[in-house]
C-alpha atoms as a PDB file:
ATOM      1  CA  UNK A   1      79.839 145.284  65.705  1.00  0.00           C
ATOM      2  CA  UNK A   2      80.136 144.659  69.294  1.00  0.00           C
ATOM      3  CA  UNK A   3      79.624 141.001  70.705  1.00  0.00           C
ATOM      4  CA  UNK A   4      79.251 140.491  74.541  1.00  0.00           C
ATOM      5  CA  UNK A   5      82.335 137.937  74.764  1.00  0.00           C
ATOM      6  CA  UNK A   6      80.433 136.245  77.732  1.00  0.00           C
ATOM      7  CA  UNK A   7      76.686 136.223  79.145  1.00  0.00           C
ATOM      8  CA  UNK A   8      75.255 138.850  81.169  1.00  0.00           C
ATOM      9  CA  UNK A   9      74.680 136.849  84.703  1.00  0.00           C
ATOM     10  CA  UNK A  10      71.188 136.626  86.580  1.00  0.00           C
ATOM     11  CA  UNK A  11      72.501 138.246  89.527  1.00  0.00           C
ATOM     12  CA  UNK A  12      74.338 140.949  87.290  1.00  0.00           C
ATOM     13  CA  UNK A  13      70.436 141.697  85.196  1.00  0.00           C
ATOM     14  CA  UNK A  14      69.065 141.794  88.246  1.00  0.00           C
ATOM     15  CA  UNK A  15      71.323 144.332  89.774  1.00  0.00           C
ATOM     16  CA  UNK A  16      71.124 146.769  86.743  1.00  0.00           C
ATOM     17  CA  UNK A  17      67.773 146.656  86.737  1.00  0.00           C
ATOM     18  CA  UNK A  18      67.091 147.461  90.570  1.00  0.00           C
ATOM     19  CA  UNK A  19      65.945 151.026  89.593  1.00  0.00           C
ATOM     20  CA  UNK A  20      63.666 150.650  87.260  1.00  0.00           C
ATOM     21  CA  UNK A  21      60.880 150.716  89.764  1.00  0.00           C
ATOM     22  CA  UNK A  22      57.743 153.002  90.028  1.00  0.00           C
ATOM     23  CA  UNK A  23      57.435 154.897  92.950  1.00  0.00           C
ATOM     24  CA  UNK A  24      53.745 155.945  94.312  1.00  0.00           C
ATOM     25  CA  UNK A  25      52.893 159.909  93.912  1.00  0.00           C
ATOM     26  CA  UNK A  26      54.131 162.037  96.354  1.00  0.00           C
ATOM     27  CA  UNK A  27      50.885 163.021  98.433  1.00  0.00           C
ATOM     28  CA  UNK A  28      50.056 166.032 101.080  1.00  0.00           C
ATOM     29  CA  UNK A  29      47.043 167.274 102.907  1.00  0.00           C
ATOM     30  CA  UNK A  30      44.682 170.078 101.533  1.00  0.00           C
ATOM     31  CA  UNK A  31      44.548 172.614 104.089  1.00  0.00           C
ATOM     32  CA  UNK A  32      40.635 173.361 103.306  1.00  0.00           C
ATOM     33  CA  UNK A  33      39.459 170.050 103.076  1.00  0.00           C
ATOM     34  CA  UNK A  34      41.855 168.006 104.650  1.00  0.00           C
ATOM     35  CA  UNK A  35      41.994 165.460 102.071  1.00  0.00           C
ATOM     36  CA  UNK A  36      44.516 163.885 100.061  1.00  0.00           C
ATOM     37  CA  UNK A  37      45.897 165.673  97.489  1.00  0.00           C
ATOM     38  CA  UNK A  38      49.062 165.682  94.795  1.00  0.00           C
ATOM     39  CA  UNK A  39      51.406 168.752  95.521  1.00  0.00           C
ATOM     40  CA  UNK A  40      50.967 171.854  93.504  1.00  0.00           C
ATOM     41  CA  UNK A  41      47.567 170.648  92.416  1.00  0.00           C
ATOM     42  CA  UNK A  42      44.226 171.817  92.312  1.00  0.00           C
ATOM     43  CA  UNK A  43      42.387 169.878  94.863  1.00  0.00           C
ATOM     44  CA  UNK A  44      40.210 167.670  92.927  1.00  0.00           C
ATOM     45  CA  UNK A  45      37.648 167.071  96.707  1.00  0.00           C
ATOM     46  CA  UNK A  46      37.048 170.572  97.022  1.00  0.00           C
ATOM     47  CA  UNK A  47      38.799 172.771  94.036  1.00  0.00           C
ATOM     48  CA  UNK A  48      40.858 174.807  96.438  1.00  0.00           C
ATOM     49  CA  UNK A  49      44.085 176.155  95.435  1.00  0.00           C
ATOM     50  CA  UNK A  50      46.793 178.262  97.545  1.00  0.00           C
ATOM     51  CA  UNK A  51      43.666 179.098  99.418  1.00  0.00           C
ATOM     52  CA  UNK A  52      41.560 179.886  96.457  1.00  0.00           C
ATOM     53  CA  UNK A  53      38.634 178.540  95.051  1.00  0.00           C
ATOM     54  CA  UNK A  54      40.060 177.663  91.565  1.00  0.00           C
ATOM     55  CA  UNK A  55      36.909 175.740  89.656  1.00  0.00           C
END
């Protein structure tokens, strides 16, 4: 079985783990209502979709 021969540093952790972030949802404009919105999704203000009422 593998043994680290020496311990992982602080600095080193902290490097590795840099990416393990959450990033915030990638937002756009709805042409009909002008609110926010999340890309290739039914807007949930006004229920417009590619410029079609979808609910």
């Amino acid at each position: 079985m593998a043994v680290p021969k020496r311990r992982t540093s602080k600095t080193r952790k902290r490097k590795r783990r840099t990416h393990k972030n959450l990033t915030p949802p990638n937002l756009s404009e709805c042409p009909h209502c002008h609110e926010m919105k999340k890309s290739h999704q039914v807007c949930p203000e006004c229920g417009h979709y590619k410029g079609r009422k979808v609910k």
